[in-house]
Protein backbone atom coordinates (compact mmCIF):
# COMPACT_ATOMS: atom_id res chain seq x y z
CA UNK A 1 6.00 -32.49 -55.28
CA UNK A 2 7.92 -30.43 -53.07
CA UNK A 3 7.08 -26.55 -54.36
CA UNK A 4 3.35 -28.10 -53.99
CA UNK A 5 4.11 -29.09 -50.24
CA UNK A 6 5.31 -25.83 -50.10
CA UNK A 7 2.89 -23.88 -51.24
CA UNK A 8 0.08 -25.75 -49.32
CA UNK A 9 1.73 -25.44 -46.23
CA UNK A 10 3.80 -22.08 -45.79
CA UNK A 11 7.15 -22.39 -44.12
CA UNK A 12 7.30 -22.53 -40.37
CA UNK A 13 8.71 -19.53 -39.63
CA UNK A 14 5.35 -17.79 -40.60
CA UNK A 15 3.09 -20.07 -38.91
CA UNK A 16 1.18 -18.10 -36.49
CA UNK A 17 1.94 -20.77 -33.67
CA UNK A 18 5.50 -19.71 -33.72
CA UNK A 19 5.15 -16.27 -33.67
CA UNK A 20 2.71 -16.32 -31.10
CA UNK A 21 5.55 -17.14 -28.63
CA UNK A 22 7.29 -14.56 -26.67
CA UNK A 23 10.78 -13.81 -27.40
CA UNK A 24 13.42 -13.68 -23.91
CA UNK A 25 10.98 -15.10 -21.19
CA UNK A 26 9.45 -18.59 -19.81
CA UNK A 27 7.03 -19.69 -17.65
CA UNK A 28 7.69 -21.17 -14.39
CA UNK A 29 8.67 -24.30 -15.45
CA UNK A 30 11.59 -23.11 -17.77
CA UNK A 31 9.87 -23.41 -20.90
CA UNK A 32 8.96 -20.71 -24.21
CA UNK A 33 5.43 -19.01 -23.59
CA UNK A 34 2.53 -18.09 -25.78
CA UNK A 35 1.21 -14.76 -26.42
CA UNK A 36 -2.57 -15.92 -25.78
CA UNK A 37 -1.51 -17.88 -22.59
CA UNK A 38 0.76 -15.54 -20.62
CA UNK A 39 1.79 -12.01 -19.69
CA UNK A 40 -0.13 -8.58 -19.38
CA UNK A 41 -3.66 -8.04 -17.77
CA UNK A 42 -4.03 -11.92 -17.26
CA UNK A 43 -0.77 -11.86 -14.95
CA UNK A 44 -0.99 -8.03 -14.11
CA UNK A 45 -4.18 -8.48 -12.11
CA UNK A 46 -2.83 -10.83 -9.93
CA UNK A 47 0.75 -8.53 -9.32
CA UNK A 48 -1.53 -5.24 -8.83
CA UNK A 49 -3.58 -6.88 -5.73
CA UNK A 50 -0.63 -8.09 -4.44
CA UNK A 51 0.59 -4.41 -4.28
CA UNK A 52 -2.41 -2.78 -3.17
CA UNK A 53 -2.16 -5.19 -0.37
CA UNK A 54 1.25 -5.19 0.78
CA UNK A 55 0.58 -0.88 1.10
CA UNK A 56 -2.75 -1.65 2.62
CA UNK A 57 -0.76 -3.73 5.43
CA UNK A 58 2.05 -1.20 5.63
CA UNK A 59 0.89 1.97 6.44
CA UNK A 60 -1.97 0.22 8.61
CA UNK A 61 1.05 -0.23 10.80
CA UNK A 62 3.23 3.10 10.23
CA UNK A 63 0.46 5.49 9.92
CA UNK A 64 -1.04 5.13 13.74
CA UNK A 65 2.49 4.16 15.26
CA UNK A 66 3.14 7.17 16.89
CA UNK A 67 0.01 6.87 18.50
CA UNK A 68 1.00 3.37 19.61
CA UNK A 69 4.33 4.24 21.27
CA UNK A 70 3.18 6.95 22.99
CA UNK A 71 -0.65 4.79 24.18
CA UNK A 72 0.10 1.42 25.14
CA UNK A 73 3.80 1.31 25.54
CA UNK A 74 3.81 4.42 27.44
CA UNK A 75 6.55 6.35 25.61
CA UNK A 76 7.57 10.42 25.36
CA UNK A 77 6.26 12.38 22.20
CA UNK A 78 10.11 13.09 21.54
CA UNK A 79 11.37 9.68 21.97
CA UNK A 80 8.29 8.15 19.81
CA UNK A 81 9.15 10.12 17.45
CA UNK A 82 13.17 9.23 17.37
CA UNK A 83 11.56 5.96 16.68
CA UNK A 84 9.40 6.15 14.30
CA UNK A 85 11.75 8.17 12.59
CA UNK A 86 14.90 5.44 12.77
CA UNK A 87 12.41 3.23 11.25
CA UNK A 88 11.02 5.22 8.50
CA UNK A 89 14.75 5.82 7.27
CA UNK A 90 15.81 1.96 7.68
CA UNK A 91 12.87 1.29 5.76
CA UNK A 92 13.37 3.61 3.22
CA UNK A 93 16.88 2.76 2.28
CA UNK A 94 16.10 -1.12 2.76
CA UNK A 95 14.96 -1.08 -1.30
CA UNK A 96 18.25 -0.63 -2.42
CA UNK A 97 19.45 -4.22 -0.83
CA UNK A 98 16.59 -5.74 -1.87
CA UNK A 99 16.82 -4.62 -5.15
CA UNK A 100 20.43 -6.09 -5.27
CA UNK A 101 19.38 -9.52 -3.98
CA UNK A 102 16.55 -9.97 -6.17
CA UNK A 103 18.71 -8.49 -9.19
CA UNK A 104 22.20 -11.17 -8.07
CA UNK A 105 20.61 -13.71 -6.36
CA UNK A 106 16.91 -14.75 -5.65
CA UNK A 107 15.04 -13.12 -8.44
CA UNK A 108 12.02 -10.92 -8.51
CA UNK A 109 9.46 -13.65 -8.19
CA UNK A 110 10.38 -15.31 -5.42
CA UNK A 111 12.14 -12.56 -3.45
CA UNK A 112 7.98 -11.30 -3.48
CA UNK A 113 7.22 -14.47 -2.05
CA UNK A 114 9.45 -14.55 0.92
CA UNK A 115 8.97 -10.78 1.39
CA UNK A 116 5.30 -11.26 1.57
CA UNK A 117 5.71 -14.77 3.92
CA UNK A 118 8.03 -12.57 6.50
CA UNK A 119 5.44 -10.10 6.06
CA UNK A 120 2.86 -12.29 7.59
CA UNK A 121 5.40 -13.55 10.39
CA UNK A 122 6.49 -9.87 11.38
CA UNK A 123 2.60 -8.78 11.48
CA UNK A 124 1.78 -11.94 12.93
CA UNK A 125 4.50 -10.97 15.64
CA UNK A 126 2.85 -7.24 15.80
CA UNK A 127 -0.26 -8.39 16.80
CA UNK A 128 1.08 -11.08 19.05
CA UNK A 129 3.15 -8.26 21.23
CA UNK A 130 -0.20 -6.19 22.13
CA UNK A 131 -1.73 -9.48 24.06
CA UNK A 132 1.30 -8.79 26.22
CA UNK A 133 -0.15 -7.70 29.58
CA UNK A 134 1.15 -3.73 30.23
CA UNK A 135 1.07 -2.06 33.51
CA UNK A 136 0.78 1.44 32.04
CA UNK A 137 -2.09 2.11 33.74
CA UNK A 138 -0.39 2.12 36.96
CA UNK A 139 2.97 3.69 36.31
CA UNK A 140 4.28 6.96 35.92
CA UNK A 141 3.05 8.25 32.43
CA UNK A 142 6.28 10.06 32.41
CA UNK A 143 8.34 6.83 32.08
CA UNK A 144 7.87 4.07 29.79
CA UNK A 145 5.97 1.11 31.78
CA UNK A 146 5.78 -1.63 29.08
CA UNK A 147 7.40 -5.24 29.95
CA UNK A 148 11.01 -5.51 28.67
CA UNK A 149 9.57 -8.24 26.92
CA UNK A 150 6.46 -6.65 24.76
CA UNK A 151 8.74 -3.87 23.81
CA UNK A 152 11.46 -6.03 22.53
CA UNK A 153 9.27 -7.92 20.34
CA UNK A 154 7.59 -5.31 19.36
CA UNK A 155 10.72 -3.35 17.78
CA UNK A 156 12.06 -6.89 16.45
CA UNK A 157 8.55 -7.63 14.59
CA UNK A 158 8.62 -3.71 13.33
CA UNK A 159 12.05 -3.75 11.78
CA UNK A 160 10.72 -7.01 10.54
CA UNK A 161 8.17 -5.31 8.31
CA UNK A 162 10.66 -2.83 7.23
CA UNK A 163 12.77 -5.34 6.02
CA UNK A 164 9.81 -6.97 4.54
CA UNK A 165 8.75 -4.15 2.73
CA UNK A 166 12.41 -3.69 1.15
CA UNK A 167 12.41 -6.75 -0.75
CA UNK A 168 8.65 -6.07 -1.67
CA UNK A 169 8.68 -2.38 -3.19
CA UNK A 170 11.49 -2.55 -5.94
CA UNK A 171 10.22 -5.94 -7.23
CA UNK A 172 6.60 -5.80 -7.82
CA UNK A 173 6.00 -3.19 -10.17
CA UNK A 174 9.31 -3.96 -11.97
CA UNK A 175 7.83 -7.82 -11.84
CA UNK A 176 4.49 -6.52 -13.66
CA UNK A 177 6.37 -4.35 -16.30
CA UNK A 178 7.91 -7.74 -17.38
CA UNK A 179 4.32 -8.93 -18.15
CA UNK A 180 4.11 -7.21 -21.13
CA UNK A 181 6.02 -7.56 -24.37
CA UNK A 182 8.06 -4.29 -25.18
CA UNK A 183 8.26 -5.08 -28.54
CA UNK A 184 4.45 -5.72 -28.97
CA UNK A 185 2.34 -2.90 -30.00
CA UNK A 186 -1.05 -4.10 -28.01
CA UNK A 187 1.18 -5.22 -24.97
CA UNK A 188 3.27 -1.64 -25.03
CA UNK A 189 -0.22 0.44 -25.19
CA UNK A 190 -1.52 -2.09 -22.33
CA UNK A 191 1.81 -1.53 -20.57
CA UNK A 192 1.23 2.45 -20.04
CA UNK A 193 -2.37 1.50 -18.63
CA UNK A 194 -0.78 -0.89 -16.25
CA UNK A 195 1.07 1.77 -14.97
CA UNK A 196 -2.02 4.08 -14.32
CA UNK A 197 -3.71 1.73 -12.61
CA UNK A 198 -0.74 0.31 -10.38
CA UNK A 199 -0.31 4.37 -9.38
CA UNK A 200 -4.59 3.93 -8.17
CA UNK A 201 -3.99 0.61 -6.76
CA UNK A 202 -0.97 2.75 -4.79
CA UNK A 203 -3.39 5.23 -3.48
CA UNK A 204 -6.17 3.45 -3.06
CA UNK A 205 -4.16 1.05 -0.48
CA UNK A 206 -2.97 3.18 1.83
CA UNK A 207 -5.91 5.28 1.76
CA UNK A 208 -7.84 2.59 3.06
CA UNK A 209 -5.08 1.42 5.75
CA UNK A 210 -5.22 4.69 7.27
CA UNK A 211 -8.73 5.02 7.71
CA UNK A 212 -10.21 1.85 7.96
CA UNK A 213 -6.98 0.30 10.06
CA UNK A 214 -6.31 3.35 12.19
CA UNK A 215 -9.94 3.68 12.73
CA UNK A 216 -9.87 0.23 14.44
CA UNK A 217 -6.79 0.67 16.15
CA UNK A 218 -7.94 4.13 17.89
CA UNK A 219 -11.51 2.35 18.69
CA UNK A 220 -11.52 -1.41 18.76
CA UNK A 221 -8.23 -2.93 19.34
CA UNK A 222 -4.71 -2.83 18.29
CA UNK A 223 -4.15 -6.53 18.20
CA UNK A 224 -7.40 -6.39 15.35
CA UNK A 225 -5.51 -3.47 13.75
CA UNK A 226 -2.27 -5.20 13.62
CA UNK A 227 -4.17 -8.75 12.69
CA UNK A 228 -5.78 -7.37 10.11
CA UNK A 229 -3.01 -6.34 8.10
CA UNK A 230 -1.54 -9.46 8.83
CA UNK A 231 -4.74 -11.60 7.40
CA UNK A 232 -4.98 -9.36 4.27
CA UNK A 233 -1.63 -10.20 3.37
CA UNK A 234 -2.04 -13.75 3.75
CA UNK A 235 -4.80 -13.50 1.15
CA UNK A 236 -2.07 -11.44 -1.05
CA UNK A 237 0.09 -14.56 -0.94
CA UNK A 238 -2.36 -16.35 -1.98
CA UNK A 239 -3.43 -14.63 -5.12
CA UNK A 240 -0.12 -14.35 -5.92
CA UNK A 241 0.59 -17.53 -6.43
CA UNK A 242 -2.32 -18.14 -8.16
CA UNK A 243 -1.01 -16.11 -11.14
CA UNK A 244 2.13 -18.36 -11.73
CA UNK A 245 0.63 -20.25 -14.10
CA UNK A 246 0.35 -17.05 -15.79
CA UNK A 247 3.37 -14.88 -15.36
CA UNK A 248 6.50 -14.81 -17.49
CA UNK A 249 10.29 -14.79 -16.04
CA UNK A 250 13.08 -13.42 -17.94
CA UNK A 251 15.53 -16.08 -19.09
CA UNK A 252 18.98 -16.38 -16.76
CA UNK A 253 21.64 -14.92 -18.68
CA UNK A 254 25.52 -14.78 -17.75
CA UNK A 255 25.46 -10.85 -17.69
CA UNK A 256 26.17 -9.23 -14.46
CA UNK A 257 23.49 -7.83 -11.92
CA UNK A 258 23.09 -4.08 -12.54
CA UNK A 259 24.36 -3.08 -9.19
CA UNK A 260 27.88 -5.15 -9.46
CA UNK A 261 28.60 -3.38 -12.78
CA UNK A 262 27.89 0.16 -11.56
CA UNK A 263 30.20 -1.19 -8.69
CA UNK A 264 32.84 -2.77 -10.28
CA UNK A 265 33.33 0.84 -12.27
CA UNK A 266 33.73 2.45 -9.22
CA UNK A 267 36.13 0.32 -7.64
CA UNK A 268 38.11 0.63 -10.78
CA UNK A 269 37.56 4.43 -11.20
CA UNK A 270 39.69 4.06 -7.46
CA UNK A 271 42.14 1.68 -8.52
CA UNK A 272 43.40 3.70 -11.04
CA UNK A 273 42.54 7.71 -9.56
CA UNK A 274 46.66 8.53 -10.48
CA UNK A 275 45.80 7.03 -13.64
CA UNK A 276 46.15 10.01 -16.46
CA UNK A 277 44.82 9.73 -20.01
CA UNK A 278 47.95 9.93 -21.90
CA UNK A 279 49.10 6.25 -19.99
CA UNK A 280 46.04 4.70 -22.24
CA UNK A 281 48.04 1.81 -24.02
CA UNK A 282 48.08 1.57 -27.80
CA UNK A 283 45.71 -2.00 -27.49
CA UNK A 284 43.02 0.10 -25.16
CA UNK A 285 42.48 2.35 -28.13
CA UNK A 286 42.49 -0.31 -30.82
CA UNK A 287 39.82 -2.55 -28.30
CA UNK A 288 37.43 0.37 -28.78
CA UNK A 289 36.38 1.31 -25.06
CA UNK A 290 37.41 4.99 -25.22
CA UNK A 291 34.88 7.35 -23.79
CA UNK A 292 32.27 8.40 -26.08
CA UNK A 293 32.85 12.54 -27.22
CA UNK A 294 29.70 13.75 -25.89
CA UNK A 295 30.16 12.17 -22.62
CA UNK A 296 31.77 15.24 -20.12
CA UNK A 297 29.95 14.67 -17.11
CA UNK A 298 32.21 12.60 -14.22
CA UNK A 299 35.31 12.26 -16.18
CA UNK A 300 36.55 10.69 -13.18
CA UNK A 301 34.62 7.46 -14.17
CA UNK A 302 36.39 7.02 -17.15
CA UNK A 303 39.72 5.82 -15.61
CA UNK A 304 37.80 2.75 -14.94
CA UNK A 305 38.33 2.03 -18.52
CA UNK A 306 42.50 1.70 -18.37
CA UNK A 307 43.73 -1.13 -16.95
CA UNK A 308 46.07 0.65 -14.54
CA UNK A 309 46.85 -0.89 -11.24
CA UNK A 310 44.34 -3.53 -11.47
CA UNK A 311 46.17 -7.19 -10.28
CA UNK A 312 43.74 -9.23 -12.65
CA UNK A 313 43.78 -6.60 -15.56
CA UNK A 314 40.09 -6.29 -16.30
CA UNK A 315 38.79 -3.21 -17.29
CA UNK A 316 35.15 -1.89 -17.89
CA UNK A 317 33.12 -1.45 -20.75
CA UNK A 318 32.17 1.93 -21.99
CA UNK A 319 28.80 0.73 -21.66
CA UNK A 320 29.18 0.17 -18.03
CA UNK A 321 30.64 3.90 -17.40
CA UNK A 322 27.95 5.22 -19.10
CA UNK A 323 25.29 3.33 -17.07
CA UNK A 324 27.23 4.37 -13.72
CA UNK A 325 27.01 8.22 -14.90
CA UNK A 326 23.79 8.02 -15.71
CA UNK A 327 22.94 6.60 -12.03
CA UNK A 328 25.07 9.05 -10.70
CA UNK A 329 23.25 12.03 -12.19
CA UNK A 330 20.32 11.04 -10.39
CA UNK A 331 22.23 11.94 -6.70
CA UNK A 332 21.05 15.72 -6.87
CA UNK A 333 17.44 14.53 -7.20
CA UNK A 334 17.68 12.29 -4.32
CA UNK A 335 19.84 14.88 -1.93
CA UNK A 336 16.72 17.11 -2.78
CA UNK A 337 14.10 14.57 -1.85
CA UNK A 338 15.93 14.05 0.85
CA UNK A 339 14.85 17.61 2.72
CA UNK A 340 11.28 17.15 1.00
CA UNK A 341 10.93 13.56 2.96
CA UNK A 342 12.63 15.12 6.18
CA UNK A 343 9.68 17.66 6.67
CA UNK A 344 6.66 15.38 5.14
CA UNK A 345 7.95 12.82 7.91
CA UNK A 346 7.38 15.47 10.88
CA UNK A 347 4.33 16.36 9.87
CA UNK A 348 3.42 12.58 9.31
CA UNK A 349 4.41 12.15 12.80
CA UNK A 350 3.18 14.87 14.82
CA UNK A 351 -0.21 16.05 12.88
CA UNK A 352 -1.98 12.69 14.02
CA UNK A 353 -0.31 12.90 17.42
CA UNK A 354 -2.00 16.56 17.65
CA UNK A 355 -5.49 15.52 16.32
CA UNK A 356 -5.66 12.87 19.27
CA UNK A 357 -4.93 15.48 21.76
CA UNK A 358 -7.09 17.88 20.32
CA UNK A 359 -10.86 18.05 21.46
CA UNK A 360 -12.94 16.39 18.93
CA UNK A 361 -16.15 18.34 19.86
CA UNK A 362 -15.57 21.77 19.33
């Protein structure tokens, strides 16, 4: 009786059901997924307009600001540009702490969601400060003439979108990539697609933001080219949320956020800096976590594996050294970005500045 139950019905762990659920992630509600239900274009959709969005509204603002400081609020070419400058580089490093809250605290999915909500408040705040009356067209235009009050706001609801932005840009696309399945062969082709067309949807944003937006601003009115932004992003929410039902979360585990391991091996790389490799005691080598052979780049790192002068005697992994070289060996790409960004940022600035003094009609 039992080999014929057996045979009629196979065992369970080849029923198709089973194996149509997706190993390491759950919906929103906590619980195991299915294949057919969840995950890649069904979810990716949703995360892709939310992008194209969110670059739509940003450099609707950023592209035309120079224009703005120097118009309205009545401010120097030189000092617009120490502006827009300031905020270009808080913006640009503000990533990196989002990354670390959404990776130790909030999460990727909702970190989005109250990026994209201040999003709407700082544009919302944008559009609100150009309704301020100005007397610029009586003052010196040497001198700025806005009212203390529309310039305050203004700068407050600006760094507003920076910060916005920094919790936005290292979670989205890192957000769709855990749509699909990795270990899927459909979902890894799909994967590489998603990629291509989250690169168009990055284009095609801010390609419309600067022309559609900036046109507007230059010939309608700023507060519709700040407001505009700030209604297309409340749309973006939206859709967002629509795709929960949809999208798949990585299950809480007790391992550490990326950025406190690469810092923990840092602060014990310090800790122990007069620590030598012949004071390696007899139970570090036994426990395994000696350096691997091949590994000669930032030796330094490795004392983070002795226990040395730390009070509470933990030590790092090798895996953890390894993952702070390999971050490390990224610095030279970024110091060389850095003087590639420097000079695309002037001529950001100043080329649209020059095209609105320039006559038109010749």
């Amino acid at each position: 009786m039992v080999d014929s139950v057996t045979a009629t019905h196979p065992v369970a762990i080849d029923s198709p059901l089973l194996n149509n659920f997706v190993d390491g992630v759950v919906d929103y509600r906590g619980r195991p997924v299915l294949r057919s239900k969840s995950g890649c274009w069904r979810s990716a959709y949703f995360i892709i307009g939310v992008e194209v969005a969110e670059r739509f509204a940003y450099y609707g603002v950023s592209s035309n600001l120079i224009t703005y400081l120097t118009g309205p609020l009545g401010q120097s070419t030189a000092t617009a540009a120490e502006n827009v400058n300031a905020w270009s580089g808080t913006a640009s490093l503000l990533p990196l702490l989002g990354a670390f809250i959404a990776d130790a605290f909030l999460g990727r999915y909702l970190t989005i969601i109250i990026a994209s909500l201040l999003y709407v408040l700082a544009l919302a705040f944008l559009a609100l400060s150009t309704l301020i009356p100005s007397n610029c067209e009586t003052a010196n235009g040497a001198s700025p003439c806005s009212p203390q009050l529309q310039v305050i706001l203004f700068f407050i609801s600006l760094y507003l979108v920076a910060i916005a932005q920094g919790g936005h840009k290292p979670c989205v696309l890192a957000f769709g990539a855990d749509q699909f399945d990795a270990d899927n062969p459909q979902e890894r082709k799909a994967k590489s697609s998603f990629f291509n067309w989250w690169y168009f949807g990055l284009c095609a944003g801010p390609a419309v933001g600067i022309f559609v937006v900036s046109y507007i601003q230059d010939n309608l009115s700023w507060v519709l080219g700040f407001g505009i932004p700030c209604i297309i992003m409340v749309f973006a929410i939206v859709i967002f949320l629509f795709g929960t039902v949809t999208y798949r979360f990585g299950e809480k585990t007790e391992e550490k956020s990326a950025f406190l391991r690469i810092g923990h091996v840092f602060v014990n790389a310090a800790r122990n800096w007069n620590t030598t490799p012949s004071r390696i005691s007899s139970e570090e080598e036994a426990s395994g976590i000696l350096p691997y052979q091949d590994s000669q780049q930032f030796r330094f790192l490795d004392k983070a594996l002795f226990k040395g002068s730390n009070e509470d005697g933990t030590v790092c992994n090798i895996d953890e050294v390894e993952e702070a070289k390999a971050v490390l060996r990224l610095a030279p790409i970024w110091v060389n970005r850095v003087k590639f960004q420097d000079s695309s940022r002037h001529t950001t600035i100043f080329h649209r500045s020059l095209g609105y003094d320039s006559n038109s009609h010749l």
